[in-house]
Each structure stands twice: as structure tokens, then as C-alpha cells.
Protein backbone atom coordinates (compact mmCIF):
# COMPACT_ATOMS: atom_id res chain seq x y z
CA UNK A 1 -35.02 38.85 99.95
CA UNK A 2 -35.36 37.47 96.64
CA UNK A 3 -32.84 38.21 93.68
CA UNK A 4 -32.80 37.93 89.97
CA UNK A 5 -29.31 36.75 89.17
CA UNK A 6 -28.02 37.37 85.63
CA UNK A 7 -25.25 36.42 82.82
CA UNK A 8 -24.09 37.75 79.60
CA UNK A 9 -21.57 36.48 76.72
CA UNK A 10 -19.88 39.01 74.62
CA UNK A 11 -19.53 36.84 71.79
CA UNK A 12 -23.77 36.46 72.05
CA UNK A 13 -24.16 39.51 69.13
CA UNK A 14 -21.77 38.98 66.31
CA UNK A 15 -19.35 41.10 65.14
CA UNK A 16 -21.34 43.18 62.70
CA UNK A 17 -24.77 42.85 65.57
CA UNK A 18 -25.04 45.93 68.27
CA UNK A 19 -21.92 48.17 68.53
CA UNK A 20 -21.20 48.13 72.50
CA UNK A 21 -24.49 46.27 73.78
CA UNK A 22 -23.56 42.91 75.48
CA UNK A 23 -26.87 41.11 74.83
CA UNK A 24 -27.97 37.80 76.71
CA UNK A 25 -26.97 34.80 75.17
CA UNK A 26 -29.66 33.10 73.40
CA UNK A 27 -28.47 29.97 75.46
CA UNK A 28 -30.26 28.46 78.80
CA UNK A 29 -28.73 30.08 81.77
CA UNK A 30 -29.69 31.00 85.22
CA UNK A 31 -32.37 33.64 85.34
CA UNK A 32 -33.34 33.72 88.99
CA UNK A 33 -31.54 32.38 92.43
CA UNK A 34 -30.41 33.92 95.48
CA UNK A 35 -27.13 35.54 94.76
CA UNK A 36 -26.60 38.61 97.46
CA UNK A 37 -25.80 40.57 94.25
CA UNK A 38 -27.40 43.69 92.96
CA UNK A 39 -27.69 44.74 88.87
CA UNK A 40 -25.02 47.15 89.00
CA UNK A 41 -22.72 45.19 91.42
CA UNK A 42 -22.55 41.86 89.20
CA UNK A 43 -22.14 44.52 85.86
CA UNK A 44 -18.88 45.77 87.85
CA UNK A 45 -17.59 42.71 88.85
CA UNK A 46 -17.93 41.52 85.37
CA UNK A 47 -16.26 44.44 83.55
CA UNK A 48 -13.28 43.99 86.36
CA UNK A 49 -12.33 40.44 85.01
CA UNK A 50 -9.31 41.47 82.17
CA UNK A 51 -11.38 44.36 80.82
CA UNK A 52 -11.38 48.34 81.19
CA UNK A 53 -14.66 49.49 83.02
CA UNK A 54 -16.25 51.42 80.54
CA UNK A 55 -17.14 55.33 81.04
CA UNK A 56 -21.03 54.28 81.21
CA UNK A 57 -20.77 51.92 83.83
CA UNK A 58 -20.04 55.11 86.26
CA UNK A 59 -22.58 57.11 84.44
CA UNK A 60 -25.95 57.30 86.79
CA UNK A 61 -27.25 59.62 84.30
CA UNK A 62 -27.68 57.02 82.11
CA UNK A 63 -28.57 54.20 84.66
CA UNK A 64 -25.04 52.88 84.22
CA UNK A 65 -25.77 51.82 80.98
CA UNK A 66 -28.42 49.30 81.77
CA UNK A 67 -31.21 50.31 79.91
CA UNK A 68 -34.78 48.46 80.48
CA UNK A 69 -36.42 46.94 83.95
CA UNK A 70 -37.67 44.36 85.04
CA UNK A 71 -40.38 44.23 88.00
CA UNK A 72 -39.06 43.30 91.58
CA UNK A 73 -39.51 40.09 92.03
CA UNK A 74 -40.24 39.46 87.82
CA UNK A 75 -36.73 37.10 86.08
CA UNK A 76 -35.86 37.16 82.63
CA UNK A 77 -32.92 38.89 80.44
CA UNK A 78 -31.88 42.35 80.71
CA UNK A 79 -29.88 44.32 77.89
CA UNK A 80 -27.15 46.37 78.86
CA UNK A 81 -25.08 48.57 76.83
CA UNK A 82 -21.03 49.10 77.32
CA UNK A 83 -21.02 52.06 75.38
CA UNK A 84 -23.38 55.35 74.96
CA UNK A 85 -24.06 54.68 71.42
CA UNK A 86 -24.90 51.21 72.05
CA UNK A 87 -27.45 52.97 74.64
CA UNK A 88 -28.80 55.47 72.72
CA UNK A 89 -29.49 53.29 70.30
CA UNK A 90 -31.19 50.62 71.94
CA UNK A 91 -33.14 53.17 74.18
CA UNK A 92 -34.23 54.78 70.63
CA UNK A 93 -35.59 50.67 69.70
CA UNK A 94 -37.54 51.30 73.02
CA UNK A 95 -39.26 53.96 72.68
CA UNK A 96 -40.23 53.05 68.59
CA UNK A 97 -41.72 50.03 70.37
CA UNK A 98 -39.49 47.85 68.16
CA UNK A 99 -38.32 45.73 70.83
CA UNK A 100 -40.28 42.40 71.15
CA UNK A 101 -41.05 41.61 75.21
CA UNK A 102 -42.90 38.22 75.82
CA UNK A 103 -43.78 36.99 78.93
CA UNK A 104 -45.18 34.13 80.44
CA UNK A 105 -47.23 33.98 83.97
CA UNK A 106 -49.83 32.42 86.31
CA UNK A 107 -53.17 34.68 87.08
CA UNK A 108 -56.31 34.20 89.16
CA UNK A 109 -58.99 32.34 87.62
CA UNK A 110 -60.07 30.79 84.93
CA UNK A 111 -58.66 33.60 82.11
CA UNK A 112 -61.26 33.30 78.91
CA UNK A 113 -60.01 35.81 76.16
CA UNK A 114 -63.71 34.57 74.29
CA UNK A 115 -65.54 36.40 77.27
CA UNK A 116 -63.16 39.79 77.29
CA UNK A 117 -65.62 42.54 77.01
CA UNK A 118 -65.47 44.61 73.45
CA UNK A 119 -64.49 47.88 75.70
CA UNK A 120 -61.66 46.10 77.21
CA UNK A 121 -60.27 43.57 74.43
CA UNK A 122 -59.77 43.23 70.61
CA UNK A 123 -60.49 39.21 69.55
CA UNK A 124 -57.39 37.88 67.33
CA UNK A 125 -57.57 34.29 65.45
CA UNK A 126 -56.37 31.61 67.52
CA UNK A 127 -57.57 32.53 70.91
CA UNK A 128 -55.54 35.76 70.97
CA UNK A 129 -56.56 38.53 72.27
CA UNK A 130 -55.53 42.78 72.58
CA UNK A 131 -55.98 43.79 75.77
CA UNK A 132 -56.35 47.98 75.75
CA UNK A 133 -56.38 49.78 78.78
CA UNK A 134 -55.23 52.94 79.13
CA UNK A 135 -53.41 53.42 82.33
CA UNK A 136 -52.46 56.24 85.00
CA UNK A 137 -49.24 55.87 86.98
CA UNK A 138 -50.60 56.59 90.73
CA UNK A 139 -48.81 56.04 94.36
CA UNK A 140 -45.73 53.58 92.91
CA UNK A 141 -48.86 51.62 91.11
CA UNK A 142 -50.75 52.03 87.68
CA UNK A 143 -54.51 52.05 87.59
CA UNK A 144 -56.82 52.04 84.50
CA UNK A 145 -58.12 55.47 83.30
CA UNK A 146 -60.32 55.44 80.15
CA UNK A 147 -60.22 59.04 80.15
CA UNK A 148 -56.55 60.64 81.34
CA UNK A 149 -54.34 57.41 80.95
CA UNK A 150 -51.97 56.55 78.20
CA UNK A 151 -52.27 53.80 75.58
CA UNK A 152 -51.17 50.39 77.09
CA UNK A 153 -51.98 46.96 74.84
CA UNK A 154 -50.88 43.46 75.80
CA UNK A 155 -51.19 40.92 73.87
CA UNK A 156 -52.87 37.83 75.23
CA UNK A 157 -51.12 35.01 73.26
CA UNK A 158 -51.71 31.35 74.72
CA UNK A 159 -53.90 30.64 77.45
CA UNK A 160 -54.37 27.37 79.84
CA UNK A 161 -56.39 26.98 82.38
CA UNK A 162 -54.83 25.07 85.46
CA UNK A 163 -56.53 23.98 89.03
CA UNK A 164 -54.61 23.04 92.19
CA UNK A 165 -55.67 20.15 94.58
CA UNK A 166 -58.29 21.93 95.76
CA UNK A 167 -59.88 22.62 93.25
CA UNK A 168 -58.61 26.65 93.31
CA UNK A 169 -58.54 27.93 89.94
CA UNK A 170 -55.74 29.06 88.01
CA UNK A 171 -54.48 30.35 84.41
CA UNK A 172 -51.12 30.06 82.67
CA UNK A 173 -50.86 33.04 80.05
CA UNK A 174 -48.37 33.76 77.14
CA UNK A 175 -48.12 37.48 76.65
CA UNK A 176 -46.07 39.94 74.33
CA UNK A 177 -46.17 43.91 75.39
CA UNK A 178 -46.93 46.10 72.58
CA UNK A 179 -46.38 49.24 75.10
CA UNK A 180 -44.22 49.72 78.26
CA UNK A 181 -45.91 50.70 80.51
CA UNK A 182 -45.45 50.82 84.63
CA UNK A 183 -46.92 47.11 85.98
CA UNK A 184 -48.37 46.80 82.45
CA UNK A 185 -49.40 43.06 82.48
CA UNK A 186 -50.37 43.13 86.09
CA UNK A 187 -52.40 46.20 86.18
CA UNK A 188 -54.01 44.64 83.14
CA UNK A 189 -54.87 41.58 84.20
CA UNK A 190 -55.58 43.03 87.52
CA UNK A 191 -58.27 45.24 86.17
CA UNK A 192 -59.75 42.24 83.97
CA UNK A 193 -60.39 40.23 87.64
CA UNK A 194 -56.97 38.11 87.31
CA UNK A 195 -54.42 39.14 89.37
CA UNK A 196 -50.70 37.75 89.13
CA UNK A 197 -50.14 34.87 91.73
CA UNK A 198 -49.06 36.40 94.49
CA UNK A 199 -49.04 39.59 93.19
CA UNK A 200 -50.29 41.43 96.73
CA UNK A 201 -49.95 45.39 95.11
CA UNK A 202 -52.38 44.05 92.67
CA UNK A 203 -55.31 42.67 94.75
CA UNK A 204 -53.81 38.81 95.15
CA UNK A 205 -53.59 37.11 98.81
CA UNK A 206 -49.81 35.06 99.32
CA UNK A 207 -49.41 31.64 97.43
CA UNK A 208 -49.12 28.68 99.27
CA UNK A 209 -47.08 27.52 96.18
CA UNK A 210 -44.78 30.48 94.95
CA UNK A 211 -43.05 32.85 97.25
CA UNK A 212 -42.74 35.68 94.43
CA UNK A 213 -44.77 36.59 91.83
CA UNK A 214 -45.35 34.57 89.23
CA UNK A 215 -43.84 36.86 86.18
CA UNK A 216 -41.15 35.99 84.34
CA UNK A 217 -39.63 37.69 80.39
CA UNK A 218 -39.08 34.80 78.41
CA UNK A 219 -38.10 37.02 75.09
CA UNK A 220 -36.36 39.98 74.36
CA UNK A 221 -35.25 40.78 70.95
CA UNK A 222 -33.85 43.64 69.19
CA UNK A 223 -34.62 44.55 65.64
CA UNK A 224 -31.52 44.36 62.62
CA UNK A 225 -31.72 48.62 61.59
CA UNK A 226 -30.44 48.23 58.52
CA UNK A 227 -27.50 51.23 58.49
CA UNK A 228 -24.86 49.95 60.13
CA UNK A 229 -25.85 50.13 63.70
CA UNK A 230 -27.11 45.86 63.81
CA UNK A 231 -26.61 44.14 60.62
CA UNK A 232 -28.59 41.29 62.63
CA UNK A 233 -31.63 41.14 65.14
CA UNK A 234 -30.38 40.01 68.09
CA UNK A 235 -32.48 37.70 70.55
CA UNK A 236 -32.73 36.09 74.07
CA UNK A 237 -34.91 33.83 75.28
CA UNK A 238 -34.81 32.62 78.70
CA UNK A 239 -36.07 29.27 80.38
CA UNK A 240 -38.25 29.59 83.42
CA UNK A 241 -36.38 29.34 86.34
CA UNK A 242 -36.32 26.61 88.77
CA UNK A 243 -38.42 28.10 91.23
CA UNK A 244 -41.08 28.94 89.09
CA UNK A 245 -40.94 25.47 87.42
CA UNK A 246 -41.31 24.17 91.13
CA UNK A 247 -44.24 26.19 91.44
CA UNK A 248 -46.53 24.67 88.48
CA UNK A 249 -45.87 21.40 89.51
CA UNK A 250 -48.46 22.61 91.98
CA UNK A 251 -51.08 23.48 89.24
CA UNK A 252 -52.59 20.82 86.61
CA UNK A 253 -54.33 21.21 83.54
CA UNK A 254 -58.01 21.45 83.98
CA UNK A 255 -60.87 19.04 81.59
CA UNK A 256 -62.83 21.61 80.46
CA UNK A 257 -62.50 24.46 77.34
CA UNK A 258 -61.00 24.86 74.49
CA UNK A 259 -58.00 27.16 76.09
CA UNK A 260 -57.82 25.35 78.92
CA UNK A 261 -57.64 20.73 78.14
CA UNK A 262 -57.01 18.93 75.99
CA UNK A 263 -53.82 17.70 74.43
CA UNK A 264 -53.08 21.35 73.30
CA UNK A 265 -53.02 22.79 76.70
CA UNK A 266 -51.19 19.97 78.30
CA UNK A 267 -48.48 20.80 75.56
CA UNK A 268 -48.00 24.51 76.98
CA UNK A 269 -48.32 23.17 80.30
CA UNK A 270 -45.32 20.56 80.44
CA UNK A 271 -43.61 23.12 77.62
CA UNK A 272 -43.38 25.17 80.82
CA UNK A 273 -42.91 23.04 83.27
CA UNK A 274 -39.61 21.47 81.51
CA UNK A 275 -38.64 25.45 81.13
CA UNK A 276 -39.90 26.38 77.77
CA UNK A 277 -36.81 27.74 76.53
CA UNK A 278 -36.66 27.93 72.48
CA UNK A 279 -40.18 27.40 72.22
């Protein structure tokens, strides 16, 4: 089975940053691999070496203090906290939707945000698009319900479209969630006719080229408040990992479109393909 492995550094916030939240350092680092490690295993192992365990680390009331998700099978940095006010507080940046999540992934397709129907997307300059679909968790999945589900937006930054060697079409997408909802970006771009690569729950077939889904958080970042709490935002941003990079060396830019050739698109492309870390 497949694995997200993780690291931290202490000395990542600085003194006067988040009171007891360890963030991930805004460094590259390994963000996926095949360690036979779970979450809360590494956390413990970690705490062991020359430091007191913490109270919340043996809290599963609190989810041991580890207080977002990521997707199975989705890599990117996680924010855990080492003390309860460090956790209440960052759960409290969560829920005020103050936390900035961007993501970066491969759909189905040739992805046009020009095209996106007015009941389905808000145009931004740029090429940008809102994506607005209310959705309704259901069976371990979310599905799109205009009338009972709750608001969900994705943001639809950068777009490229990419074709294989056959000729199978592809698109390379930039997002930031504005909500957090279950499945969020693949339910979305599910319901718009672009499943995830290899995204199965969501109506894709296997990839001959990646073995998980292509999904990965390449941003987190959590807001300065301003009273003492985090005199300073603190952010992570994490390169793709190697076995996603091996995957888009399967994929090339295509010659046609504005958001999907030219010398713009081949930019985002081999941005990604060297990692895209800091960008």
C-alpha cells in the first residue's frame, strides 16, 4: 500500500509564530515514499527522541493533535499541534476559512475554464475560474446537490493542457480551496467531466502512468492573528514528489489554446516537472 511519509522542524515557526504547533518547514523535503509508517506512529516516534510526549499526542478526542487531512493516497504537508491551544487555535483558522490550501493535479481531458457553464463557474481575469458546487456527503463519497448540499468553491488557478503518446488527453490544474469540503476538488472536477487521474471513486479507469492519484497540497499557510497567538503567518510549501514527477514525464504539453501551449504552459509544465517548490 502506498504511504505519505512526513517531516517537521521545530525551529520552522519562530519564537513569537504558533504557540505549540510544529509547522512544516518551508524547506524541500520528502512528501511521499513508502515508509511502513502511519501519521500517528511517526508523530510518536518523533516526540520520543529527547522530548516529553505531550498530553495531546494520547488525546483521540482531539485526533492526537493532528488537526487537518489529507485524502488517501493525496501528499503534501500536514499541521500538527503539540499543545491544545496550539489546536484550538489552528482548528478555529479552519473553520474561519483563513487557512490558504493550494493544490496541484492531473484531470481527464482537455480542462477549459472559458467553456465552464455560468451555473457551475464564476470567470476570474487571467484564466481563473470559481468553481461552485454545492455538495452532499453520501456513502464515504460527496456528490453535487444544487438543492440540499453545502457551499463548496475551488478555485481554478493555472491550467495546461497535456497529451500522452497516444494522443489521450490530459490537464495539469493549479487549485486553491476556498471551502473544505469531503473530496472537494475531485468531486468537483468529477462533476465538471474531469476526473483525477486515477481517481477510480470518482469515475476514472487505472493509469498506465501513476499508480495513485494524481493529488498532491503544495501550500498550506496559516494567517499572523494579530493578539499574541502568531505574531507571523506561517507557511509550507511542498515540492511534488518523485513519483508524481515520474508520472508527467509521461504527459507533454499540447499545440493548441491559450491555457494549454505555448511558452506559458511549457513554463508550468517543467515548473512541475522539476517539483515546483517555491513557485
Amino acid at each position: 500500500s502506498w504511504t505519505v511519509s512526513v517531516s517537521a522542524n521545530h525551529s520552522a515557526v519562530p519564537a513569537s509564530g504558533v504557540q505549540g504547533v510544529p509547522f512544516v518547514p518551508d524547506r524541500p523535503f520528502e512528501a511521499a515514499g513508502g515508509k511502513d509508517c502511519d501519521l500517528l506512529g511517526w508523530l510518536l516516534d518523533e516526540e520520543r527522541e529527547g522530548r516529553p510526549l505531550p498530553p495531546i499526542r494520547c488525546d483521540a478526542l482531539v485526533s492526537y493533535g493532528v488537526v487537518h487531512r489529507l485524502d488517501v493516497g493525496t501528499s503534501g504537508p500536514l499541521c500538527c499541534a503539540r499543545s491544545y491551544y496550539g489546536w484550538a487555535w489552528v482548528n478555529l483558522q479552519f473553520s474561519a476559512m483563513r487557512v490558504i490550501k493550494e493544490y496541484v493535479c492531473i484531470c481527464h481531458g482537455w480542462l477549459s475554464t472559458a467553456s465552464l457553464g455560468a451555473q457551475d463557474a464564476v470567470s476570474l481575469h487571467g484564466g481563473r475560474a470559481l468553481v461552485a458546487l454545492p455538495l452532499r456527503s453520501r456513502g464515504g463519497r460527496s456528490v453535487v446537490d444544487r438543492a440540499a448540499g453545502r457551499r463548496a468553491v475551488t478555485e481554478l488557478q493555472a491550467v495546461v493542457w497535456l497529451v500522452d503518446e497516444r494522443g489521450s488527453r490530459y490537464s495539469l490544474v493549479e487549485l486553491r480551496l476556498h471551502t473544505g469540503r469531503l473530496h472537494q476538488i475531485r468531486a468537483h472536477l468529477s462533476a465538471l467531466g474531469h476526473p483525477l487521474v486515477a481517481d477510480t471513486a470518482y469515475g476514472a479507469n487505472h493509469s498506465p502512468f501513476s499508480r495513485r492519484l494524481f493529488l498532491h497540497c503544495r501550500r498550506l499557510g496559516l494567517p499572523a492573528s494579530g493578539a499574541g497567538v502568531a505574531a507571523e503567518a506561517a507557511e509550507a510549501r511542498c515540492p511534488l514528489p518523485e513519483d508524481l514527477c515520474k508520472a508527467l514525464k509521461h504527459l507533454q504539453p499540447a499545440d493548441e489554446g491559450f491555457d494549454k501551449g505555448g511558452s506559458r504552459a511549457r513554463g508550468l509544465w517543467e515548473k512541475w516537472l522539476r517539483g515546483g517548490c517555491g513557485t
